[in-house]
Structure formats: structure tokens, C-alpha cells
Protein backbone atom coordinates (compact mmCIF):
# COMPACT_ATOMS: atom_id res chain seq x y z
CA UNK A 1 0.00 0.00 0.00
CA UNK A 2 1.35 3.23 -1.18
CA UNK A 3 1.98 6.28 1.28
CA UNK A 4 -0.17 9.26 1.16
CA UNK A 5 1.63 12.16 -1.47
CA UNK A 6 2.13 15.11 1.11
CA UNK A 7 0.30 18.07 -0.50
CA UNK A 8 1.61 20.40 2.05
CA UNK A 9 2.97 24.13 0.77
CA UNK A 10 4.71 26.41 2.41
CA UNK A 11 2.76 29.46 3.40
CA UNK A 12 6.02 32.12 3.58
CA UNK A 13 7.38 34.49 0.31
CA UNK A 14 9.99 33.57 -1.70
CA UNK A 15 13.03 36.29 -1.39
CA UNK A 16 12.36 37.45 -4.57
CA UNK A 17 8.75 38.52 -3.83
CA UNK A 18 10.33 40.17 -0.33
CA UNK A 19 12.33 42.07 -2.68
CA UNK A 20 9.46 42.99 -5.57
CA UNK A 21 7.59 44.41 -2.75
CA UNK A 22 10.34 46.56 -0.91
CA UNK A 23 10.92 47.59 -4.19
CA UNK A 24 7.57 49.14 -4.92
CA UNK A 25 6.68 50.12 -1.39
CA UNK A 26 9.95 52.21 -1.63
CA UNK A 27 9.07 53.42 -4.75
CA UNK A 28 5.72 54.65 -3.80
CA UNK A 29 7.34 56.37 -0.64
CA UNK A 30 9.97 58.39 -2.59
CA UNK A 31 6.64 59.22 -5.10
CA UNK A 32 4.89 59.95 -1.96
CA UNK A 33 7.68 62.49 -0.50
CA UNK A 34 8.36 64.18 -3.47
CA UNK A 35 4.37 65.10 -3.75
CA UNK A 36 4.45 66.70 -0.18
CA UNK A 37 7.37 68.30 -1.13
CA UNK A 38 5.77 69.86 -4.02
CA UNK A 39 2.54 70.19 -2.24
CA UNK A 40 4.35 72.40 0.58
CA UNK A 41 6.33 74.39 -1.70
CA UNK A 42 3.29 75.52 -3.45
CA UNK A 43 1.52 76.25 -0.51
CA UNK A 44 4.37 78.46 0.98
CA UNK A 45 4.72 80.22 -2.38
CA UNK A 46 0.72 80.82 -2.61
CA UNK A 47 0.55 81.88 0.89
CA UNK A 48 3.15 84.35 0.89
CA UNK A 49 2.35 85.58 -2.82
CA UNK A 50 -0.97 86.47 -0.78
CA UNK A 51 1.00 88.47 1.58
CA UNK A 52 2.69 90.28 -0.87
CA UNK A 53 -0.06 90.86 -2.64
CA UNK A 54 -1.88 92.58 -0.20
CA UNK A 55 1.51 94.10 1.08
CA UNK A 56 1.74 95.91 -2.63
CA UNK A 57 -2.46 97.06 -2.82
CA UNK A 58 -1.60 98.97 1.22
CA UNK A 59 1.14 100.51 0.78
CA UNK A 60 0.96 102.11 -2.99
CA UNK A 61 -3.43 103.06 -1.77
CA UNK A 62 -1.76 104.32 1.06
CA UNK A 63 1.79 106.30 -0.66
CA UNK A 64 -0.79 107.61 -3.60
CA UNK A 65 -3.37 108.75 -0.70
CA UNK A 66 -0.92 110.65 1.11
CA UNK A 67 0.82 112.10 -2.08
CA UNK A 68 -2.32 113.65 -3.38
CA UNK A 69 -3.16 115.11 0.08
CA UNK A 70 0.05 117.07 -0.15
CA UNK A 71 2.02 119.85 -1.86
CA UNK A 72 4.97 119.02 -2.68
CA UNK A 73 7.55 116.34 -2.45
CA UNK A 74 11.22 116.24 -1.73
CA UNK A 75 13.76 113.22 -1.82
CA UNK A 76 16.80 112.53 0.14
CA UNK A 77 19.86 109.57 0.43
CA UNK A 78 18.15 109.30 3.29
CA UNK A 79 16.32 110.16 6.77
CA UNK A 80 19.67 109.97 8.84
CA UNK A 81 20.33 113.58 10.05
CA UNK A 82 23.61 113.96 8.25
CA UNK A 83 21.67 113.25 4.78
CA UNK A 84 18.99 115.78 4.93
CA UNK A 85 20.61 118.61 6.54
CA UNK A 86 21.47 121.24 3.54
CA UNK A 87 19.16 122.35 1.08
CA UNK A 88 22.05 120.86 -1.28
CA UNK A 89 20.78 117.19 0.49
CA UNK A 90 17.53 117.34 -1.66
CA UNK A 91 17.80 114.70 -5.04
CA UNK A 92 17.71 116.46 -8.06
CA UNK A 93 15.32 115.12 -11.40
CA UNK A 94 16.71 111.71 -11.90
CA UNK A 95 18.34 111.12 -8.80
CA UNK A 96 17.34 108.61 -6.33
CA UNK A 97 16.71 108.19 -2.47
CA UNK A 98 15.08 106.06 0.32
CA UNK A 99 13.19 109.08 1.91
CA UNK A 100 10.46 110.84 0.71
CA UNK A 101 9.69 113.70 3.15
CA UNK A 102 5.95 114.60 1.43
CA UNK A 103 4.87 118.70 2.81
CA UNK A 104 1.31 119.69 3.17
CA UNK A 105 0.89 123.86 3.37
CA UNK A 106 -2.24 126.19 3.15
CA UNK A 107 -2.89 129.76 3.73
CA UNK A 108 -2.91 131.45 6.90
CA UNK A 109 -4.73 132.96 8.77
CA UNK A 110 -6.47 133.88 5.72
CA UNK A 111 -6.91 132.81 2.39
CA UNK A 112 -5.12 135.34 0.76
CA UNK A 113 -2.12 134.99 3.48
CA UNK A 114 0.74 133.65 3.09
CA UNK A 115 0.91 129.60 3.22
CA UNK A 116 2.62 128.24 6.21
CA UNK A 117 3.29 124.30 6.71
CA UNK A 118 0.58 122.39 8.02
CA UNK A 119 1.38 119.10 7.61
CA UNK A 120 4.88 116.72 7.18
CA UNK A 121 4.83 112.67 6.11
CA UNK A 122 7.83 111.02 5.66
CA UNK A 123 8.72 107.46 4.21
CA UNK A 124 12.10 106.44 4.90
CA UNK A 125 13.56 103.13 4.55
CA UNK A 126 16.65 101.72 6.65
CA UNK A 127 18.24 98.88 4.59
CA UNK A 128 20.88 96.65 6.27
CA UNK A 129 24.29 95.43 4.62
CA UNK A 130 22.45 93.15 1.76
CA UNK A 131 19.78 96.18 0.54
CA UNK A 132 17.02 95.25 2.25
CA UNK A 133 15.21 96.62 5.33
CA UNK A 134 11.69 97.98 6.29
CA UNK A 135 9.87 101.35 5.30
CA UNK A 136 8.61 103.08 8.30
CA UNK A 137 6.43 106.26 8.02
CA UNK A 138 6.17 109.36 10.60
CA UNK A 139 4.06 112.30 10.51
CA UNK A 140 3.66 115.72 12.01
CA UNK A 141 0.53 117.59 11.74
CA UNK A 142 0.30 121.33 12.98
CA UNK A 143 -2.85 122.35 14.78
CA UNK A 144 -1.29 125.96 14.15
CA UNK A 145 0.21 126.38 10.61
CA UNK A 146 3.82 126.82 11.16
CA UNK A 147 5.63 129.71 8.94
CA UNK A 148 7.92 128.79 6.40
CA UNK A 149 10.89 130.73 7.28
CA UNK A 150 12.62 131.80 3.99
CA UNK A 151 14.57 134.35 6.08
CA UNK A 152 16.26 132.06 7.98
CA UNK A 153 18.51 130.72 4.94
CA UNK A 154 18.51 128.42 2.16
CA UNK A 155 18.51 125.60 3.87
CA UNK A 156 15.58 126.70 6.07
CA UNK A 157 13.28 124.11 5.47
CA UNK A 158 15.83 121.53 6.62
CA UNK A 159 16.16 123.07 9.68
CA UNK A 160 12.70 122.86 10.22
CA UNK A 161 12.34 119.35 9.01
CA UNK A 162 14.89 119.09 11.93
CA UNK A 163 13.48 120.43 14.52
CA UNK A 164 10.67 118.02 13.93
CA UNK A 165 12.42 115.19 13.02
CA UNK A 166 15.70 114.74 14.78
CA UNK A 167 16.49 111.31 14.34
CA UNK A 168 15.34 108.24 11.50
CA UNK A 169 13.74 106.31 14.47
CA UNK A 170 13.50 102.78 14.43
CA UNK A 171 10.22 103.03 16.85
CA UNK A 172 8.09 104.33 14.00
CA UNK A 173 5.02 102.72 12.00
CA UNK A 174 6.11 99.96 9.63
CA UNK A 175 4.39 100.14 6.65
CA UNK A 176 6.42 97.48 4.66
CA UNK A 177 7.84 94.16 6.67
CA UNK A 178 10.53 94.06 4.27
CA UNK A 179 11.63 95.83 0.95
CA UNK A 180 14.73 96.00 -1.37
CA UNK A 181 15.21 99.24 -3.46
CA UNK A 182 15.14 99.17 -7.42
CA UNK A 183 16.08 102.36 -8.35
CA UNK A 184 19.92 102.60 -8.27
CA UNK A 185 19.44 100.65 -5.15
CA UNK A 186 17.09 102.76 -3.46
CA UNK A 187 13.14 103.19 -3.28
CA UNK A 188 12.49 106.60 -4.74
CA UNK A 189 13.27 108.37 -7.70
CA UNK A 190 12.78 112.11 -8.14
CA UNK A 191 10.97 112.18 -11.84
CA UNK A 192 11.16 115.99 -11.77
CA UNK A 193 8.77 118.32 -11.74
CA UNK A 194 7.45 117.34 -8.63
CA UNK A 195 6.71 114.20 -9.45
CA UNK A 196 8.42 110.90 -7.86
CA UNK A 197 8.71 107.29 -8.62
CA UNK A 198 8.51 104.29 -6.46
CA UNK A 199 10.12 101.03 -7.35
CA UNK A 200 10.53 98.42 -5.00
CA UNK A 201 10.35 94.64 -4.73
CA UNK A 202 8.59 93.31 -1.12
CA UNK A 203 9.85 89.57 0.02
CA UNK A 204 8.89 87.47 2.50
CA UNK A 205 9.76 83.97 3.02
CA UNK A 206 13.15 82.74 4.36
CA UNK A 207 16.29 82.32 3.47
CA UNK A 208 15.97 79.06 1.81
CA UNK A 209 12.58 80.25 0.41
CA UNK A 210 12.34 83.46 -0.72
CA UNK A 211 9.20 84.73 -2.57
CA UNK A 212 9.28 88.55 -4.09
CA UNK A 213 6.86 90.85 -6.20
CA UNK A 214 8.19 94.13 -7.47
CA UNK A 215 5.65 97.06 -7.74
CA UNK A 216 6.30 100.53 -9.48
CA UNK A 217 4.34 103.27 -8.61
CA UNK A 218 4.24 106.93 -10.19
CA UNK A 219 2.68 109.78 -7.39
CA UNK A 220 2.74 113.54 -7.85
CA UNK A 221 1.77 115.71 -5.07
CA UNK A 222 -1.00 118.18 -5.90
CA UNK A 223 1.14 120.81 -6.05
């Protein structure tokens, strides 16, 4: 009588299916990463692009809204004292700056008076050792119109830009996070005839991610 045939199999892979599926699992992994990767780069870029966005539409509504409310418009290197202290300081048509010192002035008392200053806003920006640094604003509004004081020199208004202003303080609004100058390395560029131009590039990100928009804006005070 013959033995039973043992129809027994293993259960277990062979080494070579171990291998076919490490294979593909590792595969799908690296597949896997490199979609997060992607996914989280485009989600950093379309977050801060956002940002920037909304960085550009604030401060140009807010630049154009103060230039029109104003007079005139003069430029300098920039707000440190020793760059805005001779009437020789001011930036010339086609010369550039990172302050922009706009003036506000009416008649007084009356209408047919003479105009005295009633109002000073000043955009400055302090860039570090790589070009790049915040813009801060200050103003000075004068409850009584202060007298523009020709007689007191040619460099009278920067005296009195001065004596309101001593130093570029680093305590003021911020109304840009972070900017690098365009023109000649610098944010503003005296068009001439009272007329200025603005061009900029905003970033935000990192260091390993950096995400920019430039913006160039032409303002004229209303003269």
C-alpha cells in the first residue's frame, strides 16, 4: 500500500517577492515624498504671494493717498540727520533716495495769506548690509500752521524738518515688513517736476525660500 503524497505548501514568500515588494513600497514612498514636497512648496509660495499681494495694494493706496493730500515732495539719500541737513541734500530730477519727506501747506490765517506748513509725512527706509530693510512712516501735523521761514537761509526748510524730526527712528510705523530698493538701489526716484517714482520689490519667506513681487508706482503731489 502506497503512502499518502504530502500536499503540504509552504505558506512564507519567496526572497524574490520580499524584494518585488520593498521595491515598490519604496518606490511609492519616494513618489509619496516628493508630492508633499511639491505640495508644501506651493503652498508656501501661494501663501506668501498672498502676503505680498496685499503688502503691494496697502502701501501704494496708502503712498498715492498721502501724495495727493500734499504739496509738494522732496527726496533725500536718506532720513539719517547727516543726509537731509542742507538744502544741497535734496535729489535732483533723476536722482534717487530712500526718503520721501511729502509737505502739506495752506494759507494762513487767511486765504489770501501767506501759506505756512501744516502738515509733514515722511517714508524712509533703513536697509541693512544686503539692501534690504523695512519702510517706516512718521508724521507731524500742525494744529497751528507753522511759517515757512525763507529768512532764515537756504537751507531753512531743513532746519525745520529738523526740529521736527531729529532722528530716522526705528520706533516708528512699519508700513512694509521688508523691501529692497530698485532704483539705483534705493526706493524713490525724483521724476522731476514734482513728481516721484517708487520702485521696489517686497519679500517674504526665508532664506531658503524666498518669494518677491516688485511694484512701481508713479505719485505727484498736488502741487
Amino acid at each position: 500500500m502506497k503512502a499518502p503524497k504530502n500536499n503540504h505548501h509552504s505558506s512564507g514568500y519567496t526572497l524574490v517577492e520580499v524584494l518585488a515588494v520593498m521595491s515598490i513600497s519604496s518606490l511609492v514612498s519616494v513618489a509619496l515624498g516628493f508630492f508633499l514636497l511639491n505640495a508644501t512648496k506651493d503652498m508656501f509660495w501661494a501663501t506668501n504671494k498672498s502676503i505680498i499681494t496685499n503688502d503691494v495694494r496697502h502701501f501704494t493706496t496708502r503712498l498715492t493717498k498721502e501724495t495727493l493730500g500734499s504739496n509738494f515732495g522732496v527726496v533725500y539719500y536718506s532720513f539719517s540727520p547727516e543726509d537731509r541737513s542742507r538744502a544741497s541734500d535734496q535729489k535732483q530730477s533723476g536722482e534717487t533716495g530712500d526718503c520721501l519727506v511729502l509737505i502739506s501747506m495752506d494759507p494762513y490765517p487767511d486765504v489770501d495769506d501767506d501759506k505756512h506748513y501744516t502738515k509733514l509725512v515722511v517714508f524712509y527706509r533703513l536697509p541693512d548690509e544686503n539692501g534690504e530693510g523695512p519702510v517706516y512712516r512718521v508724521e507731524k501735523s500742525f494744529d497751528t500752521p507753522q511759517p515757512i521761514e525763507v529768512n532764515q537761509g537756504y537751507d531753512h526748510f531743513e532746519g525745520f524738518l529738523a526740529s521736527n524730526f531729529p532722528t530716522a527712528s526705528t520706533s516708528a510705523d512699519i508700513v512694509l515688513e521688508l523691501s529692497r530698493g530698485l532704483a539705483n538701489g534705493n526706493l524713490f526716484r525724483n521724476f522731476g517736476n514734482n513728481t516721484f517714482v517708487v520702485n521696489g520689490e517686497i519679500l517674504h519667506g526665508n532664506e531658503t525660500k524666498e518669494v518677491t513681487n516688485t511694484y512701481n508706482l508713479t505719485i505727484s503731489p498736488r502741487g
